[in-house]
C-alpha atoms as a PDB file:
ATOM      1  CA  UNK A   1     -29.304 -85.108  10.949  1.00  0.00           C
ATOM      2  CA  UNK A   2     -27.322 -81.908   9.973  1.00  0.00           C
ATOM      3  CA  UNK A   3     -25.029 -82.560   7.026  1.00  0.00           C
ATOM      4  CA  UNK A   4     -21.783 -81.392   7.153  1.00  0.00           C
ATOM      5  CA  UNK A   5     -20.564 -78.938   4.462  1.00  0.00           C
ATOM      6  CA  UNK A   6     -18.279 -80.734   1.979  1.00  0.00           C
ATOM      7  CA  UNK A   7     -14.975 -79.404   1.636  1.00  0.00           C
ATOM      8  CA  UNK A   8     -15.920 -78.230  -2.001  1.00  0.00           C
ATOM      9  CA  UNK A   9     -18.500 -76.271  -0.783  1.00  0.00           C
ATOM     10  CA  UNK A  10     -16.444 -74.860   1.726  1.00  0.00           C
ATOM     11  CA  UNK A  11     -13.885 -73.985  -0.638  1.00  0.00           C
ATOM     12  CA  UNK A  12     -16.569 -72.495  -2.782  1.00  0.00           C
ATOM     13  CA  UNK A  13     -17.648 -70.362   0.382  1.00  0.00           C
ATOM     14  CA  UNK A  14     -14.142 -69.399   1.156  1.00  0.00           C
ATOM     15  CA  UNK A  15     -13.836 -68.569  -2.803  1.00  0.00           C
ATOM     16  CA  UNK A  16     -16.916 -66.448  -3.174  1.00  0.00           C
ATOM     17  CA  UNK A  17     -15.898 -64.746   0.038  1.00  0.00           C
ATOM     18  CA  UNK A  18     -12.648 -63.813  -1.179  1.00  0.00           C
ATOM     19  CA  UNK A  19     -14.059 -62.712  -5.037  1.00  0.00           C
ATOM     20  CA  UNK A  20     -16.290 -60.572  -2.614  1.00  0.00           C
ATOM     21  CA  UNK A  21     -14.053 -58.774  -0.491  1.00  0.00           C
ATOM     22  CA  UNK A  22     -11.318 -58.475  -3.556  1.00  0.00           C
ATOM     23  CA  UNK A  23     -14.418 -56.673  -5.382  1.00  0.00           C
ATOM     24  CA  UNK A  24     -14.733 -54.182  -2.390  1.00  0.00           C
ATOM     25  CA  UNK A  25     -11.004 -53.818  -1.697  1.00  0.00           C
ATOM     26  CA  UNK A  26     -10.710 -52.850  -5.632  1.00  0.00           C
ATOM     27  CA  UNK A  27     -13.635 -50.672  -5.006  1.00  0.00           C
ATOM     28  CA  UNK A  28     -12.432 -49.155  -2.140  1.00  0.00           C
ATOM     29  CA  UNK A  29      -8.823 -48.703  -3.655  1.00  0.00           C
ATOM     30  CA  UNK A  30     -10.546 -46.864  -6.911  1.00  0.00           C
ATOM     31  CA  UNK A  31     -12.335 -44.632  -4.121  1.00  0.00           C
ATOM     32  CA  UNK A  32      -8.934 -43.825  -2.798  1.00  0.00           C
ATOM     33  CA  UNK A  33      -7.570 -43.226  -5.495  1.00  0.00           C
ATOM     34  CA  UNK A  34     -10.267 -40.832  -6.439  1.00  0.00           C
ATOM     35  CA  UNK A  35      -9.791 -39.179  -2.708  1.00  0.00           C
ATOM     36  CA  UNK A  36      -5.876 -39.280  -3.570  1.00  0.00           C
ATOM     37  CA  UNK A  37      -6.466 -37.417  -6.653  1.00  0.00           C
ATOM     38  CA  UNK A  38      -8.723 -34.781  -5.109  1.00  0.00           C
ATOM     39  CA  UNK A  39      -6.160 -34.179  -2.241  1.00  0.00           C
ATOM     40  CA  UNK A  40      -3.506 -33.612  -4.810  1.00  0.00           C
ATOM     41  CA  UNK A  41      -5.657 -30.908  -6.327  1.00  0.00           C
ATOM     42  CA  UNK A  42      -6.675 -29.446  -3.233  1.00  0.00           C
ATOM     43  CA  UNK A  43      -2.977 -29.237  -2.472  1.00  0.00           C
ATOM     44  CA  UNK A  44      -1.991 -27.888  -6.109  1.00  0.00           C
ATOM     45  CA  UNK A  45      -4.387 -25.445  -5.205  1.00  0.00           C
ATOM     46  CA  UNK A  46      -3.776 -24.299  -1.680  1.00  0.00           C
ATOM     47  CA  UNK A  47      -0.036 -24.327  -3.514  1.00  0.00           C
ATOM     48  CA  UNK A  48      -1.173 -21.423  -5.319  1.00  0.00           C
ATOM     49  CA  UNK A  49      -3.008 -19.847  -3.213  1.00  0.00           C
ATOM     50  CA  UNK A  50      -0.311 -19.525  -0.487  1.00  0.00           C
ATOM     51  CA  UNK A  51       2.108 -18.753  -3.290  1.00  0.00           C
ATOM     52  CA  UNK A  52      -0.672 -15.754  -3.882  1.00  0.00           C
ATOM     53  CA  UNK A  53      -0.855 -14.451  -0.518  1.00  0.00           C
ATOM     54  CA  UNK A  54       2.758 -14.755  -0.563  1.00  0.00           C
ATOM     55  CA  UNK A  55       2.738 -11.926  -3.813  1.00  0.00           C
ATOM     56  CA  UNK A  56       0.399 -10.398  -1.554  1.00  0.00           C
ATOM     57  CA  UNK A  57       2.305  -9.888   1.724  1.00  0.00           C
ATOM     58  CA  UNK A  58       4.699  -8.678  -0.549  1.00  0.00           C
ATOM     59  CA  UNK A  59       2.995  -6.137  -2.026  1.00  0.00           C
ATOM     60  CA  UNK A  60       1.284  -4.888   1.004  1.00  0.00           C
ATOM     61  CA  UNK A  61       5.333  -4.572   3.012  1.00  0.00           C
ATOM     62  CA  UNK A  62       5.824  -2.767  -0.345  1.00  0.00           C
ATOM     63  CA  UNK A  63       2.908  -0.491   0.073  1.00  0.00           C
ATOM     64  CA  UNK A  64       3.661   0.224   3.959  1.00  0.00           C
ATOM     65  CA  UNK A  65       7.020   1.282   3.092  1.00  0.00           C
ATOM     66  CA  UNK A  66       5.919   3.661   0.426  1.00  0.00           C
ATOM     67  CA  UNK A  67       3.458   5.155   2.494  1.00  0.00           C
ATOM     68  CA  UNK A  68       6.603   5.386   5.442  1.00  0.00           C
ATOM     69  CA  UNK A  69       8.607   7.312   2.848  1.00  0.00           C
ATOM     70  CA  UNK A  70       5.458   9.543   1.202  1.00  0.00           C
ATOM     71  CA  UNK A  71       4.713  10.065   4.976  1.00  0.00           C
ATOM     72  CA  UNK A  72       8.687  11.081   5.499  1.00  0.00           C
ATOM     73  CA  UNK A  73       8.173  13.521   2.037  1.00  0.00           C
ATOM     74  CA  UNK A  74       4.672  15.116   3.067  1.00  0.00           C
ATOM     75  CA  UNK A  75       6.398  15.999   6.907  1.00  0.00           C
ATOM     76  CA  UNK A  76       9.484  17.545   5.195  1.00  0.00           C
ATOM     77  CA  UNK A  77       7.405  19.481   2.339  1.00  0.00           C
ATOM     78  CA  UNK A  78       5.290  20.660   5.291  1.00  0.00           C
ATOM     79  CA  UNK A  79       8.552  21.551   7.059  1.00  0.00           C
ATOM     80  CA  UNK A  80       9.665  23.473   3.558  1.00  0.00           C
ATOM     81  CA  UNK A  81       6.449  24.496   2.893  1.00  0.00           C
ATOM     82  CA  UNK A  82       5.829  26.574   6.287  1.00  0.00           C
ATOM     83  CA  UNK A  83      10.137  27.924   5.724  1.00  0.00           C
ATOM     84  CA  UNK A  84       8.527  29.334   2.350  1.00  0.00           C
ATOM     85  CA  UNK A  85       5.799  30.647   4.238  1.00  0.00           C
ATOM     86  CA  UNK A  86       8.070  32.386   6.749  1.00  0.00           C
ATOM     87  CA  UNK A  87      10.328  34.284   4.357  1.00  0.00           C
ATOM     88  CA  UNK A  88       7.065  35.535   2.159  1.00  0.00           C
ATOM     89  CA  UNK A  89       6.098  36.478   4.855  1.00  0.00           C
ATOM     90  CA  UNK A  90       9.283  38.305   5.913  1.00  0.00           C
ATOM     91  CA  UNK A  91       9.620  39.401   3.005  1.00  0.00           C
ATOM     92  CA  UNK A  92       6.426  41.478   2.617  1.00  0.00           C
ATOM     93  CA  UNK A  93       7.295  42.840   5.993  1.00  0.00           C
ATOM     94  CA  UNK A  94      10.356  44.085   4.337  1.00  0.00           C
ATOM     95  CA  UNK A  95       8.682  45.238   1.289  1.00  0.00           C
ATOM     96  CA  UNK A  96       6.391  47.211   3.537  1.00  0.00           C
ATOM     97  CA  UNK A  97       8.586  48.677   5.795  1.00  0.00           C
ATOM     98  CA  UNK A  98      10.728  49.917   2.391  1.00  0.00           C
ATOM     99  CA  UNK A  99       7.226  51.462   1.007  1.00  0.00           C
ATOM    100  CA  UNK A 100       6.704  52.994   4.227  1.00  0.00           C
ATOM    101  CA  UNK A 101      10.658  54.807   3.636  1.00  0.00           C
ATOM    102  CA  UNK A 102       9.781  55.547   0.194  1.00  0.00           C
ATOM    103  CA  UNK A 103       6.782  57.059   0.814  1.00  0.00           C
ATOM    104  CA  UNK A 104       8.652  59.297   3.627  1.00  0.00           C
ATOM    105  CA  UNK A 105      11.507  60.199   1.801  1.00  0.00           C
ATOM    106  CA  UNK A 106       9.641  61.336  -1.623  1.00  0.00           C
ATOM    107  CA  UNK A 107       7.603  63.597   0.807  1.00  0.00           C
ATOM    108  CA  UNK A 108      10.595  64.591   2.136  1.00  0.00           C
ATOM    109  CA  UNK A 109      11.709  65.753  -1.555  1.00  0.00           C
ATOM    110  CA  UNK A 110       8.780  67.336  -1.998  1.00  0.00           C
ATOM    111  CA  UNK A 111       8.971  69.664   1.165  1.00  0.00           C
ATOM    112  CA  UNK A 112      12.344  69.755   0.273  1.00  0.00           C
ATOM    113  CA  UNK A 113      11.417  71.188  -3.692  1.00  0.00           C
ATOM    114  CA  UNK A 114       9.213  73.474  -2.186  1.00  0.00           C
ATOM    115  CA  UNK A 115      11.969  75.023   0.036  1.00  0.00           C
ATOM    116  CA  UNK A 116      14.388  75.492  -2.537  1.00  0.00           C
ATOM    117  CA  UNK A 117      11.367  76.756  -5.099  1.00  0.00           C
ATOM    118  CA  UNK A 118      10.706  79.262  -2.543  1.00  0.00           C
ATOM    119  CA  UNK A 119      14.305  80.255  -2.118  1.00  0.00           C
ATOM    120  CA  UNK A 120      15.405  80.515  -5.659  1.00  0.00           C
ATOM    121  CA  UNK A 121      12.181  82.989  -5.479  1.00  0.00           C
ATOM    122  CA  UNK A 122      13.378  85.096  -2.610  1.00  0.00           C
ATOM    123  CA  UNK A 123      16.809  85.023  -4.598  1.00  0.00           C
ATOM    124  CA  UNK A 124      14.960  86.287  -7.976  1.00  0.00           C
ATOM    125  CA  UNK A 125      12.990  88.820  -6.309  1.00  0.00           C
END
């Protein structure tokens, strides 16, 4: 015939049971706390890291604007640059056109010294 477990042993059962899963449920709550601890640095870390790319976006709007306004300076030196290029050039024209008259009127003197050399001549004769 089976014997029936005494209650002791039952209790003992029900006692080593429990010491068991207390064991694991400390284990497991050390594991946790482990996983806790990693997630906490994975989040201090992601923390920086978005507080990084936050320096970054930053910088990068800073850049785009300074290359709007270099963009805005390099279009109106162009602008300037070509005005310049204009009035040399109109300039030269002028400076030409004033050599050219020059040019005309000292051989104008010229003919004109001649003449008068040739008169006072006629007069001295």
């Amino acid at each position: 015939m089976d014997q029936q477990p005494t209650n002791q042993e039952i209790l003992d059962a029900i006692n080593a049971h429990v010491t068991h899963n207390d064991a694991q449920m400390t284990e497991h709550g050390q594991t946790l706390k482990k996983h806790g601890e990693m997630l906490e640095k994975h989040d201090q870390r992601l923390d920086r890291q978005e507080s990084t790319l936050d320096r970054l976006n930053l910088a990068i709007v800073q850049m785009q604007e300074d290359n709007r306004l270099t963009r805005e300076r390099m279009t109106r030196l162009e602008e300037l640059t070509d005005r310049t290029y204009r009035r040399i050039d109109d300039f030269l024209h002028k400076m030409d056109v004033h050599e050219a008259e020059i040019y005309a009127n000292r051989s104008a003197y010229q003919r004109l010294e001649q003449r008068v050399s040739m008169l006072e001549e006629k007069v001295a004769a």
